[in-house]
C-alpha atoms as a PDB file:
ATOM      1  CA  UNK A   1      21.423  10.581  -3.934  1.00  0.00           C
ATOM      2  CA  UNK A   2      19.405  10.015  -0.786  1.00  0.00           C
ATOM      3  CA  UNK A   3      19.027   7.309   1.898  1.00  0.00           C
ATOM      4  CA  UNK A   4      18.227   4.143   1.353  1.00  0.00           C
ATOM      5  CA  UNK A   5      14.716   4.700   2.935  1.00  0.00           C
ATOM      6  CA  UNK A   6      14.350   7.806   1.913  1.00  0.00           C
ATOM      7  CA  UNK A   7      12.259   8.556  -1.194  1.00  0.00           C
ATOM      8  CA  UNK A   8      13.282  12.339  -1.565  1.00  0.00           C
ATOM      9  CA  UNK A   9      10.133  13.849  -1.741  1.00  0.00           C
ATOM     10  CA  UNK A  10       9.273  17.230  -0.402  1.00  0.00           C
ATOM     11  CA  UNK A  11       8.221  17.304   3.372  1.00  0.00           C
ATOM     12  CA  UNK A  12       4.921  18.705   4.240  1.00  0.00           C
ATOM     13  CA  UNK A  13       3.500  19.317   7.964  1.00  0.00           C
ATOM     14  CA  UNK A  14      -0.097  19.063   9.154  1.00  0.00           C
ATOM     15  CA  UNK A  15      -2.570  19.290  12.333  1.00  0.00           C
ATOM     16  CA  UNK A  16      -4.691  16.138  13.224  1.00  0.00           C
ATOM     17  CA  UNK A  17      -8.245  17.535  14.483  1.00  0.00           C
ATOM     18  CA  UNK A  18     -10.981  15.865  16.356  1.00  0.00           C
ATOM     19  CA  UNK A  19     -14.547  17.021  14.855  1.00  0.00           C
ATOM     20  CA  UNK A  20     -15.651  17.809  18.469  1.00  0.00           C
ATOM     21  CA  UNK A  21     -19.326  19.015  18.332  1.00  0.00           C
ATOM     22  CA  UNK A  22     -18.687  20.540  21.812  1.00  0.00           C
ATOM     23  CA  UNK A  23     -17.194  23.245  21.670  1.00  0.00           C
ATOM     24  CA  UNK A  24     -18.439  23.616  18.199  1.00  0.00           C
ATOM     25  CA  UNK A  25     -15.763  26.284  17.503  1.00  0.00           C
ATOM     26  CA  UNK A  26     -12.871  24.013  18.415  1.00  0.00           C
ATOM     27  CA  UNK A  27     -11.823  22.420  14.764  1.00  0.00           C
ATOM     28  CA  UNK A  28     -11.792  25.924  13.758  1.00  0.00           C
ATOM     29  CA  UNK A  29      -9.780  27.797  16.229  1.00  0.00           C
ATOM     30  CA  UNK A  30      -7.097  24.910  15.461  1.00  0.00           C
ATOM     31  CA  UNK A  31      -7.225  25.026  11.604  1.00  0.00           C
ATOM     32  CA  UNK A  32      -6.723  29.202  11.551  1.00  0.00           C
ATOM     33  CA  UNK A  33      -4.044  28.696  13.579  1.00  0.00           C
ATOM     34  CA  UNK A  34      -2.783  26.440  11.969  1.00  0.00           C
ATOM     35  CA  UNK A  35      -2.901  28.260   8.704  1.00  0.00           C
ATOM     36  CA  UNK A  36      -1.617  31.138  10.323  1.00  0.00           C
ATOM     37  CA  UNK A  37       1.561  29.179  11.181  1.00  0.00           C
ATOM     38  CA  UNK A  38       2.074  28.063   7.711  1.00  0.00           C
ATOM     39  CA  UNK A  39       0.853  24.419   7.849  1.00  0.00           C
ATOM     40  CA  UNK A  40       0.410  22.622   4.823  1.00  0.00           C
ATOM     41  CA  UNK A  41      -2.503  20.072   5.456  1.00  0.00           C
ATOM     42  CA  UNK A  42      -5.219  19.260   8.168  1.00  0.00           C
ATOM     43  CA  UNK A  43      -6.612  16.569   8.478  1.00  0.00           C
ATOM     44  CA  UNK A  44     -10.333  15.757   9.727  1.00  0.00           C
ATOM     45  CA  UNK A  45     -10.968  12.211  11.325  1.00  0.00           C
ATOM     46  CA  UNK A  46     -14.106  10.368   9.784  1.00  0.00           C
ATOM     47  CA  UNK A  47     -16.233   8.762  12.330  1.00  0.00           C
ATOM     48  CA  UNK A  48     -20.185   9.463  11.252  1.00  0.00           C
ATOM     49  CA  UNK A  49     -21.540   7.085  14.028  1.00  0.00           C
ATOM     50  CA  UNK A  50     -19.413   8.885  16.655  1.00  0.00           C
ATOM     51  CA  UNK A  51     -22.286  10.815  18.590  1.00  0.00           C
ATOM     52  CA  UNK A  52     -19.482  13.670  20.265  1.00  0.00           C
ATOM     53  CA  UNK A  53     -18.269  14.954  16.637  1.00  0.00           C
ATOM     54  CA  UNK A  54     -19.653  16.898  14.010  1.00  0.00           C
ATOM     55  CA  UNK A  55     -20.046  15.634  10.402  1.00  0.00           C
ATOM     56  CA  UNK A  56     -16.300  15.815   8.748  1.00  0.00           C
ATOM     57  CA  UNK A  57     -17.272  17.049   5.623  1.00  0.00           C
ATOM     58  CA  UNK A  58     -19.737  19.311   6.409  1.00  0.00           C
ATOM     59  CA  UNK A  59     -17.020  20.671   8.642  1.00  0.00           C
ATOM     60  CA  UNK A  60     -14.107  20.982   6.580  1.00  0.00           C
ATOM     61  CA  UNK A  61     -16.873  22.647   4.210  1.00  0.00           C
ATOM     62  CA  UNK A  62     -16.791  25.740   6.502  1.00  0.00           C
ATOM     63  CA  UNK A  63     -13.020  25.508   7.516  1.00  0.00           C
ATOM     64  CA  UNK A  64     -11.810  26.252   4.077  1.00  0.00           C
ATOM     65  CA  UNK A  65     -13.885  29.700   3.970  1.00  0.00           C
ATOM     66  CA  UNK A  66     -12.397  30.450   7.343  1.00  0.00           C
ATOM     67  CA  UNK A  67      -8.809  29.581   5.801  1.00  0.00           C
ATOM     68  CA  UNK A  68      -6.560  30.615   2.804  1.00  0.00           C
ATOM     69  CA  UNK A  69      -3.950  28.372   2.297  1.00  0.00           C
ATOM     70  CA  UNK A  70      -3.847  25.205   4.310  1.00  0.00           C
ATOM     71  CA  UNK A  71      -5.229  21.900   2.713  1.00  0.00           C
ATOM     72  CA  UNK A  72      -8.113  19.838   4.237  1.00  0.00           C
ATOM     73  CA  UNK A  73      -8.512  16.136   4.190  1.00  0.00           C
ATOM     74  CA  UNK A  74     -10.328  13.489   5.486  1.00  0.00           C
ATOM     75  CA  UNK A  75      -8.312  11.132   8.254  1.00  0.00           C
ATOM     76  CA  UNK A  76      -9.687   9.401   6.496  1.00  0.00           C
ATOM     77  CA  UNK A  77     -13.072   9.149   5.087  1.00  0.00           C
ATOM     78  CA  UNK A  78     -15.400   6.008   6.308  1.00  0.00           C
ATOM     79  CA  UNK A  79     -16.001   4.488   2.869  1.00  0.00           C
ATOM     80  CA  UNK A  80     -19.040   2.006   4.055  1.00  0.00           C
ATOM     81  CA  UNK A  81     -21.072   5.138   4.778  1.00  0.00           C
ATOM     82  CA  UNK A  82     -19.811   7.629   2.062  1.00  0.00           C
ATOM     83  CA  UNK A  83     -20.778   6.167  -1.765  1.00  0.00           C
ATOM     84  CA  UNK A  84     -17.343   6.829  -3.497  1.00  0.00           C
ATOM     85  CA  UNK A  85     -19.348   8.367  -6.567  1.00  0.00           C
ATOM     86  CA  UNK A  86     -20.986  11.150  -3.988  1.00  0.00           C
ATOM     87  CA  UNK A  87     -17.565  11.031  -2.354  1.00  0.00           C
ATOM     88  CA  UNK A  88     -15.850  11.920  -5.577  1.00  0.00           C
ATOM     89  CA  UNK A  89     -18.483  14.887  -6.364  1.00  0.00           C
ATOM     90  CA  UNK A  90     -18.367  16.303  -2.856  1.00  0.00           C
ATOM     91  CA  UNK A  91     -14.358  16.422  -2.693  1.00  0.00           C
ATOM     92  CA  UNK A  92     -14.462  18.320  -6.282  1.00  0.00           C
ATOM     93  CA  UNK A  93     -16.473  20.568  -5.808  1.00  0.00           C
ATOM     94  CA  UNK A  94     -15.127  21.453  -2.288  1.00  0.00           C
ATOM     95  CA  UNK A  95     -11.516  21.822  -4.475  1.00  0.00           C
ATOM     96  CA  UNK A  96     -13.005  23.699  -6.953  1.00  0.00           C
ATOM     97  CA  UNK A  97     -14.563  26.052  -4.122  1.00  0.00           C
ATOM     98  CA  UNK A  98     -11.641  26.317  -2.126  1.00  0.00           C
ATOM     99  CA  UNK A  99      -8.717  26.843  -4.969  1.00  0.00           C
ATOM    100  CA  UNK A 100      -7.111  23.040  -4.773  1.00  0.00           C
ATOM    101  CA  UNK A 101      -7.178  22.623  -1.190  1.00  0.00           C
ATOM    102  CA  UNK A 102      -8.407  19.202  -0.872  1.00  0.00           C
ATOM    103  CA  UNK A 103      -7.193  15.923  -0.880  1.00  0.00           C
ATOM    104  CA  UNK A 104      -8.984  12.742   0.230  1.00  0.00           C
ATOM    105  CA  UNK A 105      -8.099  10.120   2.754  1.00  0.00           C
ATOM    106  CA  UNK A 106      -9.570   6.886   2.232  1.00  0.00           C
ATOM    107  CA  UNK A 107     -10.652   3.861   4.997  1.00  0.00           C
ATOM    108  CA  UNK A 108     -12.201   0.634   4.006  1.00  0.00           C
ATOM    109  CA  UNK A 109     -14.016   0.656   7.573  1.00  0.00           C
ATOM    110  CA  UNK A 110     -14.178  -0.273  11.144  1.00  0.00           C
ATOM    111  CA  UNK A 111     -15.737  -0.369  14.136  1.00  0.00           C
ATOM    112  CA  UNK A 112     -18.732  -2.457  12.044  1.00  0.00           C
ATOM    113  CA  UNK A 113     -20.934  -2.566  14.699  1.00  0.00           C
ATOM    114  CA  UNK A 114     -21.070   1.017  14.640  1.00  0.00           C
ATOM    115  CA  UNK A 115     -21.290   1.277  10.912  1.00  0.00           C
ATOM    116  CA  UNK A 116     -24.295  -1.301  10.770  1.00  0.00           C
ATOM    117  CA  UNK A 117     -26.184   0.647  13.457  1.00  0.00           C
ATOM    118  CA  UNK A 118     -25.904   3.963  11.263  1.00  0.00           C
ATOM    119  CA  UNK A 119     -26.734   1.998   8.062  1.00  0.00           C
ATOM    120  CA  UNK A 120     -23.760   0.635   6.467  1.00  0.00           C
ATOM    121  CA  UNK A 121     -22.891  -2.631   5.587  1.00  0.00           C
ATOM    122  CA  UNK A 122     -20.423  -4.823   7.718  1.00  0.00           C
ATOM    123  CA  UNK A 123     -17.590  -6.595   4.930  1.00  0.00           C
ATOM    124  CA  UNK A 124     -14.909  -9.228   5.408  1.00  0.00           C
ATOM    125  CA  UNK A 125     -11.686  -8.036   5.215  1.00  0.00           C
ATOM    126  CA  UNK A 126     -11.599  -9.522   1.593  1.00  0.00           C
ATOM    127  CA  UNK A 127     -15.149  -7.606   0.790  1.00  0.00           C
ATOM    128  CA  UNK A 128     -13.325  -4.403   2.453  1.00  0.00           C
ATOM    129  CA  UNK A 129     -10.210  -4.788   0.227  1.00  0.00           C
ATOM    130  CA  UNK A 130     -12.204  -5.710  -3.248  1.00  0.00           C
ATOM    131  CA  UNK A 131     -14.853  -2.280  -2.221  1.00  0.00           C
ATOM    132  CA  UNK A 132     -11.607   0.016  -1.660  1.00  0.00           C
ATOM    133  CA  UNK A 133     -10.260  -0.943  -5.134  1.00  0.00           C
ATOM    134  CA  UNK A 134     -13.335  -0.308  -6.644  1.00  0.00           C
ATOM    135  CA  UNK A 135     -14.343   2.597  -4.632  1.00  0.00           C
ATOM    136  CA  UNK A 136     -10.900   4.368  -5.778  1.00  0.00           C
ATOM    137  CA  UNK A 137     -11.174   3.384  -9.647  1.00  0.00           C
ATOM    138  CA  UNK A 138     -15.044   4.681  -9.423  1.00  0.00           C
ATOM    139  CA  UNK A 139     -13.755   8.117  -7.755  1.00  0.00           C
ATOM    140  CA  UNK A 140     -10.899   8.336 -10.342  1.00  0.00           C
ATOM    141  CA  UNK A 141     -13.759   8.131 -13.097  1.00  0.00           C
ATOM    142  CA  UNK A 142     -15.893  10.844 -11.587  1.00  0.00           C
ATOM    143  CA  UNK A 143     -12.636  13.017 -11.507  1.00  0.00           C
ATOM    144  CA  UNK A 144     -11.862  12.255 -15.398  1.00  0.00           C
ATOM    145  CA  UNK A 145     -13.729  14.867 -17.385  1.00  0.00           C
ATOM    146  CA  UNK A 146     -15.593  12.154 -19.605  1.00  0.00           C
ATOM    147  CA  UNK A 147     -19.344  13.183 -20.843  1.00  0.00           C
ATOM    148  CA  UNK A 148     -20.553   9.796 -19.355  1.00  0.00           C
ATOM    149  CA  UNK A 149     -18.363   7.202 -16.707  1.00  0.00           C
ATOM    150  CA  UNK A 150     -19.583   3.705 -16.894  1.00  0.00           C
ATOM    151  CA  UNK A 151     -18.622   1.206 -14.193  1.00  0.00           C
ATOM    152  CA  UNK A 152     -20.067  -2.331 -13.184  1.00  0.00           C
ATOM    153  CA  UNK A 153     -18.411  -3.874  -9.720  1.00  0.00           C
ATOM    154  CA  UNK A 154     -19.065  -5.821  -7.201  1.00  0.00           C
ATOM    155  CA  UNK A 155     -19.982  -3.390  -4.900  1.00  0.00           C
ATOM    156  CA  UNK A 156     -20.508   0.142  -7.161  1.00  0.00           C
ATOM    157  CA  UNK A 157     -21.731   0.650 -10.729  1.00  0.00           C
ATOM    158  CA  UNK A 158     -21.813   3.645 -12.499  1.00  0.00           C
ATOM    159  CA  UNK A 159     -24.623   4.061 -15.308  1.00  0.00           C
ATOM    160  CA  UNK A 160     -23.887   6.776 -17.583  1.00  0.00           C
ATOM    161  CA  UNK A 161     -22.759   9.159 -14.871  1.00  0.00           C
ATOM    162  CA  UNK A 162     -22.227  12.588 -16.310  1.00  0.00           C
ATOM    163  CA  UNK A 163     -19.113  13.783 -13.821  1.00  0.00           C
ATOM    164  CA  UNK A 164     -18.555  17.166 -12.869  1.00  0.00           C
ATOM    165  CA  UNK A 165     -17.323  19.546 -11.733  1.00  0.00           C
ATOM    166  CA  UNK A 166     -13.563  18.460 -12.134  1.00  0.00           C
ATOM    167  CA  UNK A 167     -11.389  19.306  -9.325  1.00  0.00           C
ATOM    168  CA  UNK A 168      -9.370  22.455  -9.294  1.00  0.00           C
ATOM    169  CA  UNK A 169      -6.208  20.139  -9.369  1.00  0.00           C
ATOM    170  CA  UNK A 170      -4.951  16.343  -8.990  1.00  0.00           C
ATOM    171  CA  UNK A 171      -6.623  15.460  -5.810  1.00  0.00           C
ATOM    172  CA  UNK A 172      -4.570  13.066  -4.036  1.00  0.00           C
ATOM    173  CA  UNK A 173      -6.046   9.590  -2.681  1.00  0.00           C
ATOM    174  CA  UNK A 174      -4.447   8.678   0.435  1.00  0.00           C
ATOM    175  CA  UNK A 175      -5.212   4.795   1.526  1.00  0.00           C
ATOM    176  CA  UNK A 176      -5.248   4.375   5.631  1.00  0.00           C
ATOM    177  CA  UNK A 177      -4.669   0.479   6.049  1.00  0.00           C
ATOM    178  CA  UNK A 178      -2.049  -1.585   7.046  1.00  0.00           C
ATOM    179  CA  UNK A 179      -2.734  -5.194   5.730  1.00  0.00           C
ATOM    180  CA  UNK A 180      -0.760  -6.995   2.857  1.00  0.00           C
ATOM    181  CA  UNK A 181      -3.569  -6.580   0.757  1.00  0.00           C
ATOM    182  CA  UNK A 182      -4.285  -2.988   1.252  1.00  0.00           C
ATOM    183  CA  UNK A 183      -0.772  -1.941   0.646  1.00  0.00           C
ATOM    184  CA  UNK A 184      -0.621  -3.892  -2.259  1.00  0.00           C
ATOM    185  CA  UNK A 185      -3.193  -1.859  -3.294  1.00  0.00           C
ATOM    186  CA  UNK A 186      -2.211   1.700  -1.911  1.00  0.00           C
ATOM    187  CA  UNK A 187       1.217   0.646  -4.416  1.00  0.00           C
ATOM    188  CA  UNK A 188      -0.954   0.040  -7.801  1.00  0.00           C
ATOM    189  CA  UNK A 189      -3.657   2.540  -6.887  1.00  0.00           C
ATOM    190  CA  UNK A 190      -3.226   5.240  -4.707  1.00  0.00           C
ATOM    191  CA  UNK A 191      -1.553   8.322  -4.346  1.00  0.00           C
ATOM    192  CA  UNK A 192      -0.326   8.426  -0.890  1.00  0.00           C
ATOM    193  CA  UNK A 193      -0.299   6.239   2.155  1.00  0.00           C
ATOM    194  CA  UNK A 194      -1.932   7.170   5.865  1.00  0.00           C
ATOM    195  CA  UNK A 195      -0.965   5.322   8.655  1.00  0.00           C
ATOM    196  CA  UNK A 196      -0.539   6.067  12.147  1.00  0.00           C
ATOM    197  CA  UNK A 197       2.663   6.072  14.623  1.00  0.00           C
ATOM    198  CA  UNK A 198       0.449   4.261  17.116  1.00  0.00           C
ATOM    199  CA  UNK A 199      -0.122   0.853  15.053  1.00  0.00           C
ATOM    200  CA  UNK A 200       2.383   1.858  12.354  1.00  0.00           C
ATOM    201  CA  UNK A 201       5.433   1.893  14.649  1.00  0.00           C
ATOM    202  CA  UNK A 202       8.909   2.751  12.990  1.00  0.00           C
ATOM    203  CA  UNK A 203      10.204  -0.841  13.521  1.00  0.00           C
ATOM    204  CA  UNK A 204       7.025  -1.785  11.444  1.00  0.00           C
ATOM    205  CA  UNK A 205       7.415   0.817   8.377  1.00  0.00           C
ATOM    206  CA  UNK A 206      10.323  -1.088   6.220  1.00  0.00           C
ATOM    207  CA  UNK A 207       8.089  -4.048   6.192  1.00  0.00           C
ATOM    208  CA  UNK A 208       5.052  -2.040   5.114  1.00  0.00           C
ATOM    209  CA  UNK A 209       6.926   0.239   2.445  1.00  0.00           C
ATOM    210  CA  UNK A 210       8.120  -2.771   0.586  1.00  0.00           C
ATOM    211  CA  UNK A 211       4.908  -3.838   0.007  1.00  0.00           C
ATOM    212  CA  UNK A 212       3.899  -0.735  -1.155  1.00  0.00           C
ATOM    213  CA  UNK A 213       6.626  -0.511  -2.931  1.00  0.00           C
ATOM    214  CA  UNK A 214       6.180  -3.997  -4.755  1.00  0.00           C
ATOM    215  CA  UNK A 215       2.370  -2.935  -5.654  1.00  0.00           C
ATOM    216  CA  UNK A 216       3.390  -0.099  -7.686  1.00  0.00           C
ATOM    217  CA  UNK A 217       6.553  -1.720  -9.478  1.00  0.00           C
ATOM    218  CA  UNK A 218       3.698  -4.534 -10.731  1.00  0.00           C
ATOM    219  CA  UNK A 219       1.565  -1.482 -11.758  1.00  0.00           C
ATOM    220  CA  UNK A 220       4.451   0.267 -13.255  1.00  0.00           C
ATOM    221  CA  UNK A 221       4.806   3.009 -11.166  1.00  0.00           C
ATOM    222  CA  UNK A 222       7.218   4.355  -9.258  1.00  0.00           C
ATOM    223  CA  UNK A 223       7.363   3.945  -6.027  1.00  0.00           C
ATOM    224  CA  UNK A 224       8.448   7.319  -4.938  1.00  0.00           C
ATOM    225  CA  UNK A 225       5.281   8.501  -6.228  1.00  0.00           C
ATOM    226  CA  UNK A 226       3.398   7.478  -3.438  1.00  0.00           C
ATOM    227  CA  UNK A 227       3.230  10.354  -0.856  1.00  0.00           C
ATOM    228  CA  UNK A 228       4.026   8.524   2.864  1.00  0.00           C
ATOM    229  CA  UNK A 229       1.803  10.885   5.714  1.00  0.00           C
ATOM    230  CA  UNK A 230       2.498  10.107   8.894  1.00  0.00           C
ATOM    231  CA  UNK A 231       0.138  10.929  11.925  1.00  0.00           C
ATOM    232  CA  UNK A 232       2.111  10.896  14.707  1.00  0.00           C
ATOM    233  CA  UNK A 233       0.849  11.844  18.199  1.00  0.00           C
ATOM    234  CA  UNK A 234       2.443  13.140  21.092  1.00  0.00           C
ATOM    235  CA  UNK A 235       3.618  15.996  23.383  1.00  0.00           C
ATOM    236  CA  UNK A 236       6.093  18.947  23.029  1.00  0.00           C
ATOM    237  CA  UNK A 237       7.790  19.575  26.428  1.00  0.00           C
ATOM    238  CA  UNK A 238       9.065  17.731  29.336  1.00  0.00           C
ATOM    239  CA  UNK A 239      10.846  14.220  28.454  1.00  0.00           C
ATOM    240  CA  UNK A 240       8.326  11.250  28.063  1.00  0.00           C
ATOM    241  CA  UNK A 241       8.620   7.659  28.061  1.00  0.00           C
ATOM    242  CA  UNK A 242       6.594   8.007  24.875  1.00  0.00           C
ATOM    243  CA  UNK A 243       8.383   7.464  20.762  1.00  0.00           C
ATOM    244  CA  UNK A 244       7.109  11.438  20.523  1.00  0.00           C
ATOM    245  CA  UNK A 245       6.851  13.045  24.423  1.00  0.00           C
ATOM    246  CA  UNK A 246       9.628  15.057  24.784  1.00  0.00           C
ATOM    247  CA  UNK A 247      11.580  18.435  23.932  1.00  0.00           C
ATOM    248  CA  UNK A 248      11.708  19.926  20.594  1.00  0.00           C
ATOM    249  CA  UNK A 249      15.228  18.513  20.011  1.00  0.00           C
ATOM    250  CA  UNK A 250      13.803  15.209  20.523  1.00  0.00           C
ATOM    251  CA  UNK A 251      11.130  15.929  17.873  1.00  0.00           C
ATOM    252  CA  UNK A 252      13.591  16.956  15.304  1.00  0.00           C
ATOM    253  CA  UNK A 253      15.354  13.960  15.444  1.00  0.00           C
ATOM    254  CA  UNK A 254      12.581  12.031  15.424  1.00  0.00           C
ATOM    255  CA  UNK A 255      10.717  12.900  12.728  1.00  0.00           C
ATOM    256  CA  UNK A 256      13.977  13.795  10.795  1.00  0.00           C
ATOM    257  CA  UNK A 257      15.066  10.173  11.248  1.00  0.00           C
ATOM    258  CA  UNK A 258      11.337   9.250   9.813  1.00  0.00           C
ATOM    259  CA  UNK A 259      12.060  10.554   6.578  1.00  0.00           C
ATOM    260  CA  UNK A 260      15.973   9.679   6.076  1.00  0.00           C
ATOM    261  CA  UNK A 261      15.763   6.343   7.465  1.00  0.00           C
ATOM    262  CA  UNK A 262      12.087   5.278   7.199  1.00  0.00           C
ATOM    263  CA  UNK A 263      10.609   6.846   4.129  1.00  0.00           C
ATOM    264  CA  UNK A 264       7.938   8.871   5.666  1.00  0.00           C
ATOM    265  CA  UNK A 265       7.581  12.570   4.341  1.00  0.00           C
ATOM    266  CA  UNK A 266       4.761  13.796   5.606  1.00  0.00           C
ATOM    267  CA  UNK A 267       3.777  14.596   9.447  1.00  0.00           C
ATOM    268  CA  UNK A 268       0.241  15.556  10.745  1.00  0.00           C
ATOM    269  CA  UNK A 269       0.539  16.490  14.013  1.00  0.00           C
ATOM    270  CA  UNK A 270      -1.924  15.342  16.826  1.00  0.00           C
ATOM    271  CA  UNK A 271      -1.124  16.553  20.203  1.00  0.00           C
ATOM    272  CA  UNK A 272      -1.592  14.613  23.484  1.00  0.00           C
ATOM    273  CA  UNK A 273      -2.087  17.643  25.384  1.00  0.00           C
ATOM    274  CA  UNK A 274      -5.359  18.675  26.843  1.00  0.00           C
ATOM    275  CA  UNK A 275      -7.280  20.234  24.936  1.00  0.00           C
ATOM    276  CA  UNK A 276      -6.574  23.522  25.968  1.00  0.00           C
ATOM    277  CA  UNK A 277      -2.793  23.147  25.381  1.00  0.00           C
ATOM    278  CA  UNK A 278      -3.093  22.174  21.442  1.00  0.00           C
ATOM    279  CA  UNK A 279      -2.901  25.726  20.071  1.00  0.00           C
ATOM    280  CA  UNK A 280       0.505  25.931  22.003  1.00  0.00           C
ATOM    281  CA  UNK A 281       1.476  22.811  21.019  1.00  0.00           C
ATOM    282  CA  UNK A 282       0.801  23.279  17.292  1.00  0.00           C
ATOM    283  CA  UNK A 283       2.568  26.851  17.531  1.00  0.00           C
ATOM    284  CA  UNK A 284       5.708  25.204  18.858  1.00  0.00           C
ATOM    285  CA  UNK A 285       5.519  22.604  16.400  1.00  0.00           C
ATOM    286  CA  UNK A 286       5.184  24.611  13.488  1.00  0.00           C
ATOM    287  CA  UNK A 287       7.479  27.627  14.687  1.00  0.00           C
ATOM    288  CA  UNK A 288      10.484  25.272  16.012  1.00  0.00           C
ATOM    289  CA  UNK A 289      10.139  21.583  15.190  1.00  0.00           C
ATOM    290  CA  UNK A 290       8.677  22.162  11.471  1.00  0.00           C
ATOM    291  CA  UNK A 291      12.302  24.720  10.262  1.00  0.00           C
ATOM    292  CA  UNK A 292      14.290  22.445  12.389  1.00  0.00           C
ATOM    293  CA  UNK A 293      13.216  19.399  10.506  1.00  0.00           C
ATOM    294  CA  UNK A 294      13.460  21.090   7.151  1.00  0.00           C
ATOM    295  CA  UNK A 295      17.100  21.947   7.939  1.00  0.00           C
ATOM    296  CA  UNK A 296      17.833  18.593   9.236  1.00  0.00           C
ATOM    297  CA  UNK A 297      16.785  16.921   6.358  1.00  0.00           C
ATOM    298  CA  UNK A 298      18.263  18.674   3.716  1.00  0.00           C
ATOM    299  CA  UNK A 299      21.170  19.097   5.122  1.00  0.00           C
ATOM    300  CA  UNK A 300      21.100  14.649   5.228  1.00  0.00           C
ATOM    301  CA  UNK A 301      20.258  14.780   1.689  1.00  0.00           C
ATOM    302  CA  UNK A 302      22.883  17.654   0.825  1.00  0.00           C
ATOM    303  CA  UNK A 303      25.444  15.169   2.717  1.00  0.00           C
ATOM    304  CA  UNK A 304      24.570  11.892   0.750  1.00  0.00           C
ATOM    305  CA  UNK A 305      25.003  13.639  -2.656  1.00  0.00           C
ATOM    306  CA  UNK A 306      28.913  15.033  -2.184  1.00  0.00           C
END
């Protein structure tokens, strides 16, 4: 039996990544390494108006030729400029490519000054909820293997789409948000939760994982279902003032406590360090704080079922 916050699924441990166009290399060198250290997942913000980065999915595009095991997903992709239906297609075929190394973070939008200057439409916060629901049944249907998806929304329709290719696997669709709403709908819909550690502070989680947790008991689903990722941003070394600036003890515990006593179980990494201190940073994190974790965790888990 585990903790009372803790909803026993398998850990996984990731690398946040900036798209930087300049150096154009410097996604890259971070994701092989990353790889090389045995890291499940990294994940690619989505900012399209953002003039200093390179297009995520055109990036991640080349990262999983450079790679051979980690996963790659949008953090997370800017839904008012990316038609789920296209959205749907391009993450399938990039799984089917790559072996099942994709899964797909989804945003409703922000920053809507920037997305109206590229293009996009601005949307209430209702609008942005009612488009994400629809967005994530729409990119369900492309992933079905039907002949012909039909769909007529609000904000998407689908005519007699003929999907395909399916993805290699179940692609998992990860909801960044943090509103009542949106969690409600991350519990009936979605397959995993994004937040961050800098809005989604610990003392905040509880709150936010019932509500997940109440959206999929009205769906029927169970709520351990729902993978909880975690970014979490900091610095390996010399103790900080900050939740995560510190030694690597300090990590373990951390992010140890995050999954026994706050439900998280999944941790992508985004270091505070300049930027050319990350590829020591992620090397420490996944050579001593990822095993340390691991140990502590199961060992909690071990304890709670004698």
């Amino acid at each position: 039996m585990t903790g009372k916050s803790d909803y026993g699924r398998n850990i996984e441990f990731g690398i946040f990544v900036e798209p930087l166009a300049d150096p154009p290399d410097h996604a890259a060198k971070l994701a092989r390494l990353a790889d090389r250290e045995g890291l499940d997942l990294a994940g690619i913000q989505d900012h399209p108006y953002q003039r200093r980065h390179l297009d995520t999915w055109t990036l991640i595009s080349t990262l999983v030729g450079q790679t051979e095991n980690i996963r790659f997903f949008p953090d997370v992709a800017n839904l008012p400029l990316r038609p789920p239906a296209v959205l749907a297609k391009a993450a399938a075929s990039l799984d089917a490519i790559s072996g099942g190394r994709v899964e797909l973070g989804l945003g409703a939008g922000a920053f809507w000054d920037a997305i109206e200057a590229m293009g996009g439409e601005r949307r209430s916060p209702g609008e942005a909820v009612r488009s994400l629901e629809e967005a994530i049944r729409v990119i369900k249907l492309v992933w079905s293997g039907e002949n012909s998806v039909r769909f007529d929304g609000e904000f998407y329709s689908l005519a007699g789409m003929r999907p395909g290719p399916t993805p290699a696997r179940d692609i998992g669709v990860w909801v960044g948000a943090a509103g009542p709403k949106m969690l409600d709908l991350t519990g009936r819909l979605a397959d995993g939760w994004v937040p961050s550690s800098g809005w989604a502070t610990p003392d905040k989680l509880p709150d936010f994982h019932k509500r997940i947790d109440e959206g999929a008991r009205k769906a029927g689903r169970n709520p351990a279902s729902i993978r909880r990722v975690y970014n979490v941003s900091g610095r390996i070394g010399a103790e900080g003032d900050g939740l995560l600036e510190g030694p690597v003890s300090k990590w373990v515990e951390r992010l140890a406590s995050f999954v026994v006593e706050y439900g998280m179980d999944t941790f992508i990494f985004w270091p505070t360090a300049e930027h050319g201190g990350h590829e020591k940073q992620i090397s420490t994190f996944a050579g001593e704080v990822v095993p340390a974790v691991k140990e502590r965790v199961g060992k909690a888990r071990g304890k709670e079922t004698e």
